[in-house]
Structures are given as structure tokens and as C-alpha cells.
C-alpha atoms as a PDB file:
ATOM      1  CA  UNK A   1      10.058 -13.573  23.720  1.00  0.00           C
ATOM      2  CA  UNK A   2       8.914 -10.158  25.394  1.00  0.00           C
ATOM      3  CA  UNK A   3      12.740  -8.542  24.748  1.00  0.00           C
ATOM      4  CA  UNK A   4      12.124  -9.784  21.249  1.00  0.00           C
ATOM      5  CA  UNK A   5       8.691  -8.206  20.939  1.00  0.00           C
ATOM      6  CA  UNK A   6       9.812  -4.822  22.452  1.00  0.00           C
ATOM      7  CA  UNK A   7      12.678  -4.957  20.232  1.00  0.00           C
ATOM      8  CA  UNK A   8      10.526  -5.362  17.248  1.00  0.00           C
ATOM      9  CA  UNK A   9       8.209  -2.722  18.122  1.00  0.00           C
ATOM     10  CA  UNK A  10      11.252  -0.456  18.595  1.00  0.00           C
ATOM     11  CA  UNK A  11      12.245  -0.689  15.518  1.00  0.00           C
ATOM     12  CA  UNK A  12       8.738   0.046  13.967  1.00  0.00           C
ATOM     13  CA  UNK A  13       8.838   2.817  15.584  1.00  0.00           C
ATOM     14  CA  UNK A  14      12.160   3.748  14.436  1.00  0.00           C
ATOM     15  CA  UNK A  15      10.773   2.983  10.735  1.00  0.00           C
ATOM     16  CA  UNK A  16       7.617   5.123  11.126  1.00  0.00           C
ATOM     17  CA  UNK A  17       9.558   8.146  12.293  1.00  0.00           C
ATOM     18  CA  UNK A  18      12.162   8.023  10.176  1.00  0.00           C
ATOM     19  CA  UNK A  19       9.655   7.895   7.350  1.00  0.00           C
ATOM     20  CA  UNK A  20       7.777  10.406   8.620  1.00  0.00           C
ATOM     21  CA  UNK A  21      11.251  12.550   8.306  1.00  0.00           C
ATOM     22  CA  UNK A  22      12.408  11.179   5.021  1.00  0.00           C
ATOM     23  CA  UNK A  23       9.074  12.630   3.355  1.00  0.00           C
ATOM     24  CA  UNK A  24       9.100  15.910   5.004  1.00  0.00           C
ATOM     25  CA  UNK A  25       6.057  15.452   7.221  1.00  0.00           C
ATOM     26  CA  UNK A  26       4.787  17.737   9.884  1.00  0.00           C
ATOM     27  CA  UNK A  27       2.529  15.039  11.618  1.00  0.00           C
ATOM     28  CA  UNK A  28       3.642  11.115  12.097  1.00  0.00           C
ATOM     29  CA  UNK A  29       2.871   8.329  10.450  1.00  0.00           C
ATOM     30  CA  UNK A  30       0.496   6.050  12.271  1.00  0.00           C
ATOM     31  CA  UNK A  31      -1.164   3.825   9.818  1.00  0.00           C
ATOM     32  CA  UNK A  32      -0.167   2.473   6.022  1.00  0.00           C
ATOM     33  CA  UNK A  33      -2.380   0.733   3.937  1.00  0.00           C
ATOM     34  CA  UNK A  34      -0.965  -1.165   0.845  1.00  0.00           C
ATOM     35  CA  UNK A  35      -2.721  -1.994  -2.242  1.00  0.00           C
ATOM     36  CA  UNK A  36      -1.729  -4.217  -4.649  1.00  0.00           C
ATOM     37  CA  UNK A  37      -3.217  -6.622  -7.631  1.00  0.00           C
ATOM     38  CA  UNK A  38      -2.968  -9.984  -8.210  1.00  0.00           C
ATOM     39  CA  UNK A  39      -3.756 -12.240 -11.270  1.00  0.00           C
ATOM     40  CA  UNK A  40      -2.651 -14.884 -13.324  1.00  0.00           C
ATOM     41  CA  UNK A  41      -3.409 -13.695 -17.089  1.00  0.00           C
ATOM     42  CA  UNK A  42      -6.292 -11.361 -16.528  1.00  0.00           C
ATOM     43  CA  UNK A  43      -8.568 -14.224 -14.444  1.00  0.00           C
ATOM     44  CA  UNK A  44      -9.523 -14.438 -10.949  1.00  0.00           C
ATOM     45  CA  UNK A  45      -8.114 -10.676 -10.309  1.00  0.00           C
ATOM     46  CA  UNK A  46      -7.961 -10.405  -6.633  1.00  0.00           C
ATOM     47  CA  UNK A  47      -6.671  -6.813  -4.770  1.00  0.00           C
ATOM     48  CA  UNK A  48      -5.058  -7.101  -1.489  1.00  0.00           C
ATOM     49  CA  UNK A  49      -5.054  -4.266   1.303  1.00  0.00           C
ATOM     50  CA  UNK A  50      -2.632  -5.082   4.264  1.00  0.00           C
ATOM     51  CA  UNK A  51      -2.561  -2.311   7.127  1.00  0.00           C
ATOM     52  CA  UNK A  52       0.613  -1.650   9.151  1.00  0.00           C
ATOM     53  CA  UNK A  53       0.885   0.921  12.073  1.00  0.00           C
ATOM     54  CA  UNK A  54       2.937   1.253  15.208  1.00  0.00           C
ATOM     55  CA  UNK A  55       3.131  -1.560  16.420  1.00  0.00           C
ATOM     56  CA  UNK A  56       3.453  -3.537  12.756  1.00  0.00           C
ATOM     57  CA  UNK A  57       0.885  -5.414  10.690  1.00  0.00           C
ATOM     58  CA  UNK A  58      -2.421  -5.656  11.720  1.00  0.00           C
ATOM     59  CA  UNK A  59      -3.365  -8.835  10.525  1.00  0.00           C
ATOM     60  CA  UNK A  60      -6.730  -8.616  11.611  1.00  0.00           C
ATOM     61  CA  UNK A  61      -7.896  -5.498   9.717  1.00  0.00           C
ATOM     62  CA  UNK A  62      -6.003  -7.190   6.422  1.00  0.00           C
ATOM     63  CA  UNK A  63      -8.899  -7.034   3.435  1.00  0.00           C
ATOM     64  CA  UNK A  64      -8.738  -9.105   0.346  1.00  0.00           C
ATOM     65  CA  UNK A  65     -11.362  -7.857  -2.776  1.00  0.00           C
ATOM     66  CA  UNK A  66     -12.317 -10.065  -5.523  1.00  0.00           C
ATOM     67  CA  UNK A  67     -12.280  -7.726  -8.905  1.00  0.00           C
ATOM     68  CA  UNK A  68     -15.637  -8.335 -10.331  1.00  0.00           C
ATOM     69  CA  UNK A  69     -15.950  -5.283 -12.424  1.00  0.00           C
ATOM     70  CA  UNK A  70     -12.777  -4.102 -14.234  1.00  0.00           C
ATOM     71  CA  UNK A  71     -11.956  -5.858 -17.401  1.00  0.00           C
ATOM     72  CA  UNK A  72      -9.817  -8.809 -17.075  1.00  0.00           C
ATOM     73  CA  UNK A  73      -5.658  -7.800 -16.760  1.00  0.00           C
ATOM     74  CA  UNK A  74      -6.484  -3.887 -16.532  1.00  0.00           C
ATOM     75  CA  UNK A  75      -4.876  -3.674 -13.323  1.00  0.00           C
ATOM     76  CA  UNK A  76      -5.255   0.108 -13.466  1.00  0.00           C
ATOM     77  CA  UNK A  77      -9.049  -0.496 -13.515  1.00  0.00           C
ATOM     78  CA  UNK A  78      -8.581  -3.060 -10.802  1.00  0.00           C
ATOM     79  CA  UNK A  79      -6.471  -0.993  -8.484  1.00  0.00           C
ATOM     80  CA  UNK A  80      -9.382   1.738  -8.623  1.00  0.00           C
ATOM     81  CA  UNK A  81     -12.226  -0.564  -7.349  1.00  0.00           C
ATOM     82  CA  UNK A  82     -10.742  -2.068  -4.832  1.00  0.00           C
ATOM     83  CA  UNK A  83      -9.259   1.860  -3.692  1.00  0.00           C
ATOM     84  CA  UNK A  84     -13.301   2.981  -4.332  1.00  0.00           C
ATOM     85  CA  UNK A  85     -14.603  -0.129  -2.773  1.00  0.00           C
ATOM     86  CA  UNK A  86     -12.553   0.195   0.824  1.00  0.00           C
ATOM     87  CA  UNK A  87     -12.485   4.300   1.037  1.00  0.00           C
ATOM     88  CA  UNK A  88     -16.043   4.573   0.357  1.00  0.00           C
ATOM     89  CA  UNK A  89     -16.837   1.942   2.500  1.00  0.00           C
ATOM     90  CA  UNK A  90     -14.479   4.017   5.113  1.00  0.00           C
ATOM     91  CA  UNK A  91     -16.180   6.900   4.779  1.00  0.00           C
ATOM     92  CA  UNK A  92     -19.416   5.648   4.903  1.00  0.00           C
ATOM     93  CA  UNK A  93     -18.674   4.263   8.553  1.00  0.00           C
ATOM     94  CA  UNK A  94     -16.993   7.699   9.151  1.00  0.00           C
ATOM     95  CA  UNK A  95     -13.944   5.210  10.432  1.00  0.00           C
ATOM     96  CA  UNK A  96     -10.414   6.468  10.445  1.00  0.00           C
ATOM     97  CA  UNK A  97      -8.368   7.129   7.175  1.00  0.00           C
ATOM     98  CA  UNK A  98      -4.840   6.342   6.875  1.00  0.00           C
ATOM     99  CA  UNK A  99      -1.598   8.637   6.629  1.00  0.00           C
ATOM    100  CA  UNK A 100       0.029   6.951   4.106  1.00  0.00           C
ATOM    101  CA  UNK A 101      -1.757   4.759   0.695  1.00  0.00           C
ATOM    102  CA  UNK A 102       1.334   2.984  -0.724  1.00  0.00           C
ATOM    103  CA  UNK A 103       0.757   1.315  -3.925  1.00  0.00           C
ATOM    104  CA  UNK A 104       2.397  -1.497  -5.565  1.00  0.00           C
ATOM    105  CA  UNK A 105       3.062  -0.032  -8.871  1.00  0.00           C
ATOM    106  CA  UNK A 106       3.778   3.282 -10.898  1.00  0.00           C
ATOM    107  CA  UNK A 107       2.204   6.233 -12.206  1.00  0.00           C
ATOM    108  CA  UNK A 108      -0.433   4.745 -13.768  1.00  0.00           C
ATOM    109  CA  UNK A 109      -1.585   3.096 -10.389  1.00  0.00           C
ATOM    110  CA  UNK A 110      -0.952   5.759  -8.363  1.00  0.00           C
ATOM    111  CA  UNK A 111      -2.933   8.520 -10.786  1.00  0.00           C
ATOM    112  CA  UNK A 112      -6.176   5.893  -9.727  1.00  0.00           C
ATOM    113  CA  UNK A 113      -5.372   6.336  -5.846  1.00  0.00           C
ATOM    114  CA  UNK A 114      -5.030  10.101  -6.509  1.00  0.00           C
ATOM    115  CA  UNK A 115      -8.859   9.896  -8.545  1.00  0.00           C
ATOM    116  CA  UNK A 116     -11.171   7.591  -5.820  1.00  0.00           C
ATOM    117  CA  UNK A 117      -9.788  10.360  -3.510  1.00  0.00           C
ATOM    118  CA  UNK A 118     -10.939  13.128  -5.371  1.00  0.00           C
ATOM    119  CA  UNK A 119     -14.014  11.026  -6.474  1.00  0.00           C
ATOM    120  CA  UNK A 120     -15.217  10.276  -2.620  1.00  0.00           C
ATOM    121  CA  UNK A 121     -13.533  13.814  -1.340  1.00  0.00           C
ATOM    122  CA  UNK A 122     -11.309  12.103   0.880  1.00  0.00           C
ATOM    123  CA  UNK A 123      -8.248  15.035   2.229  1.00  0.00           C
ATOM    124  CA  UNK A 124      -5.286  14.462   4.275  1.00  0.00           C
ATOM    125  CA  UNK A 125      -4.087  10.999   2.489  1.00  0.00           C
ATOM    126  CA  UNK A 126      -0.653  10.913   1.164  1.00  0.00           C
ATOM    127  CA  UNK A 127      -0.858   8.348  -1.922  1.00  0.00           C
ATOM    128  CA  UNK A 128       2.517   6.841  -2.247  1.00  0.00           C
ATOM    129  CA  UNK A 129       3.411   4.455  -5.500  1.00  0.00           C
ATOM    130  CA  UNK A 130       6.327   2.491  -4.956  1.00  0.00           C
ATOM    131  CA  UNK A 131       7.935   0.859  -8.452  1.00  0.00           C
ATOM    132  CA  UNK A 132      10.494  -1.241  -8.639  1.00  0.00           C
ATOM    133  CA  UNK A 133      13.222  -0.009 -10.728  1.00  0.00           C
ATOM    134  CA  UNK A 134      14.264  -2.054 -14.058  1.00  0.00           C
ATOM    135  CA  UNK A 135      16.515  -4.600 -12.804  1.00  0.00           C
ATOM    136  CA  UNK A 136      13.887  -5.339 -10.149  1.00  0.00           C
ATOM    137  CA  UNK A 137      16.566  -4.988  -7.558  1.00  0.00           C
ATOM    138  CA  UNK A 138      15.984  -3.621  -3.923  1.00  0.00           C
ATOM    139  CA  UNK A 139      16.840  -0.859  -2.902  1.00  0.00           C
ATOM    140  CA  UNK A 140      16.254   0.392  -6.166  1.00  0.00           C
ATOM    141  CA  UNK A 141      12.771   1.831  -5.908  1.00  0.00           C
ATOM    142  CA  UNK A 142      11.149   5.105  -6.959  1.00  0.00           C
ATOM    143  CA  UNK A 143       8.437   6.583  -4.999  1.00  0.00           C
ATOM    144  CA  UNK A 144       6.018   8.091  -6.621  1.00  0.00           C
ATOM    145  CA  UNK A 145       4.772  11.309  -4.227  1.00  0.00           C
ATOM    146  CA  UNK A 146       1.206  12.181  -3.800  1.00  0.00           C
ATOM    147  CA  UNK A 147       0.937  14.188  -7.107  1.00  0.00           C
ATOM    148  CA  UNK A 148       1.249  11.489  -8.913  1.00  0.00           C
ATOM    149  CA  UNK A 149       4.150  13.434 -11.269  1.00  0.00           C
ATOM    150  CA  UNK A 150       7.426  13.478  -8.256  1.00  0.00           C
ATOM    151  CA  UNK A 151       9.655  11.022  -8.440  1.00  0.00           C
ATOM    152  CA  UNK A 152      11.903  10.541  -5.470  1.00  0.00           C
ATOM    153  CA  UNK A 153      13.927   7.447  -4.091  1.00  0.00           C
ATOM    154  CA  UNK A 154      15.441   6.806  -0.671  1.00  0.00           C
ATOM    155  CA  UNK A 155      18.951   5.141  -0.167  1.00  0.00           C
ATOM    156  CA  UNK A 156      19.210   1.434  -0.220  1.00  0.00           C
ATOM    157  CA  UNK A 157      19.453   1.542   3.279  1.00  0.00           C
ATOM    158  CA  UNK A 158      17.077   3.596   4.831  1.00  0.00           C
ATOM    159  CA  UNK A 159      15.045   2.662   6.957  1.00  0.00           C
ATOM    160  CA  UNK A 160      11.479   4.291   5.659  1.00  0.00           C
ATOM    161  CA  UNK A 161      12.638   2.594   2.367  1.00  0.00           C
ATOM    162  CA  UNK A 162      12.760  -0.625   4.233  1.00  0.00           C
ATOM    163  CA  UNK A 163       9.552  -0.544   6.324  1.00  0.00           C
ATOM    164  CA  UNK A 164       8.205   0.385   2.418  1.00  0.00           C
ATOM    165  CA  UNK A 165       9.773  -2.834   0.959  1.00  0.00           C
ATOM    166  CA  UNK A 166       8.049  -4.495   4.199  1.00  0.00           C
ATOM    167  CA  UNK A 167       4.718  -3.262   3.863  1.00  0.00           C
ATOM    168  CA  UNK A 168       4.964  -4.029  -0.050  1.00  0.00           C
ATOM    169  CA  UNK A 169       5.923  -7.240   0.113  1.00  0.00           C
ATOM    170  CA  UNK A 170       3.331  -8.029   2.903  1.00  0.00           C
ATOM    171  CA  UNK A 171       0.277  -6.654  -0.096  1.00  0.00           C
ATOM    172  CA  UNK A 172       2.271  -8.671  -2.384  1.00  0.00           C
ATOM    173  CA  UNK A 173       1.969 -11.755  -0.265  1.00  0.00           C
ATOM    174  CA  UNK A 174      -1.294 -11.436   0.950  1.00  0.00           C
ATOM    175  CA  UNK A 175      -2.410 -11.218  -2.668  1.00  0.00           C
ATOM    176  CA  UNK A 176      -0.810 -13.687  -4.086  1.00  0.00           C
ATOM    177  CA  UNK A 177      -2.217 -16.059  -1.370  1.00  0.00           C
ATOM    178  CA  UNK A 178      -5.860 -14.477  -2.294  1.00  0.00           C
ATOM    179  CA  UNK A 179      -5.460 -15.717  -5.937  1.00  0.00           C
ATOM    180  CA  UNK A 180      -4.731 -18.971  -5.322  1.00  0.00           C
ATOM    181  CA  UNK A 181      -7.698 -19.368  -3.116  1.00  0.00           C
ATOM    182  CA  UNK A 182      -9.558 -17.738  -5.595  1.00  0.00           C
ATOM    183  CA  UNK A 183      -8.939 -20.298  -8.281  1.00  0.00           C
ATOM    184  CA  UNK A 184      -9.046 -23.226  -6.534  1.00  0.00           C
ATOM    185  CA  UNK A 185     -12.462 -22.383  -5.722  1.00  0.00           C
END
């Protein structure tokens, strides 16, 4: 069980720096946050934030908000208070920022991410979108880079592409499982 868990925590490591590398960064990658939204026709919108670093998910420091005001299935306007709601709470408590904001979707989500940071004057956060391509295959993702306008995708099997998937799936998970508590509630 310990060979396993050094093993694992290896290969994070591996992941982190070879992201790091794959998106030209001077300083390493210690901490990801993922956003993404979760609803079932516009009700009971719930936005998941799942937090990866080193050592791999940090389950305890996962954060699930329920929308309350964004219009029901504007998951634009969703994505934005739940980015608002946990970087101005991070600034207010002056605790530390992440290197990397991935979120689960395209431009249009991404150009939110890139507006609660210039809203709350937060510096030094690379907002990544990550959008599945159309056949919703894999591998086949396009990064959109903090500008909100680059477009750039990683082969299949890379691993910063793969830690990305990881971390992705992870949000998608986590809200998923916050919507169905919400509505059975």
C-alpha cells in the first residue's frame, strides 16, 4: 500500500511538471482548481470546485455552491458566481490563490473566469478552459489559454493532458453528485 502511494504521488508529480512544461511556465504548478456546472434543465444549478495539487486531490478543501442567483440554464452566469463567490471569499481571507483555474467548458466560460479576476483584481492566475472536441472523444480537447482567444491542444497522450482529463472529470463528478443531493432535498 505505501509502494502504491509513492507510486501515485510520483506520477502526480510527473503530471504537474510536465504541465508546467507543456504550457511554457517559468514557475510550477502547485495547485488546480476546477470549476464546473451542473443541472438538469435549468433547476437546482449546483457549481462544483475540486482542488488538486502535488500530492493529488484534496478532498477536503473540495467546495460545492448552490446557484441561487443566475437565471436558470445560463451556465455562463452560473460559472461566474460560483468563480466570484470562492475568489472573493479567497481574497477576503488573504488565503492562497491557485496556479492554474481549469474550466469545464469553452470560450464563453472561460471569458467569465477571465472577468471575476479582473472584477476582484486577482493577478498571477492562469484561467484554463478545457472543451471537449465534437465527437466528445478524449484526447481530443482544446485548451482554451488564459486570454480567453488561444486555442491550443496537447497530444492524446500527454501527460498534462491527462492530469487535465483527471482533474475535469473529478469537477464533473463532484457536481453531478451535488445535483442529485440538491434535488432530493
Amino acid at each position: 500500500a505505501i509502494d502504491q502511494r509513492l507510486s501515485a504521488n510520483a506520477d502526480q508529480i510527473e503530471r504537474m511538471s510536465n504541465l508546467t512544461s507543456a504550457l511554457g511556465r517559468d514557475t510550477s504548478v502547485e495547485r488546480i482548481e476546477c470549476f464546473d456546472i451542473s443541472h438538469l434543465g435549468g433547476e437546482s444549478t449546483v457549481a462544483s470546485c475540486v482542488v488538486f495539487d502535488q500530492n493529488g486531490p484534496r478532498k477536503n478543501e473540495y467546495r460545492k455552491f448552490n446557484i441561487k442567483d443566475a437565471v436558470a440554464g445560463d451556465d455562463y452566469a452560473a460559472m461566474f458566481e460560483a468563480l466570484r463567490r470562492r475568489y472573493s471569499r479567497l481574497k477576503r481571507e488573504e488565503s492562497a490563490m491557485p496556479d492554474i483555474v481549469l474550466i469545464d467548458g469553452g470560450k464563453g466560460q472561460t471569458t467569465q473566469a477571465l472577468k471575476v479576476m479582473h472584477e476582484l483584481q486577482i493577478e498571477g492566475v492562469m484561467i484554463i478552459g478545457i472543451a471537449k472536441g465534437t465527437t466528445r472523444k478524449p484526447g481530443l480537447e482544446t485548451l482554451i489559454l488564459s486570454d480567453g482567444q488561444r486555442e491550443y491542444r496537447l497530444p492524446p497522450n500527454s501527460p498534462a493532458l491527462l492530469l487535465l482529463q483527471h482533474v475535469r472529470d473529478e469537477a464533473h463528478r463532484f457536481a453531478i453528485t451535488g445535483h442529485r443531493s440538491r434535488r432530493q432535498t
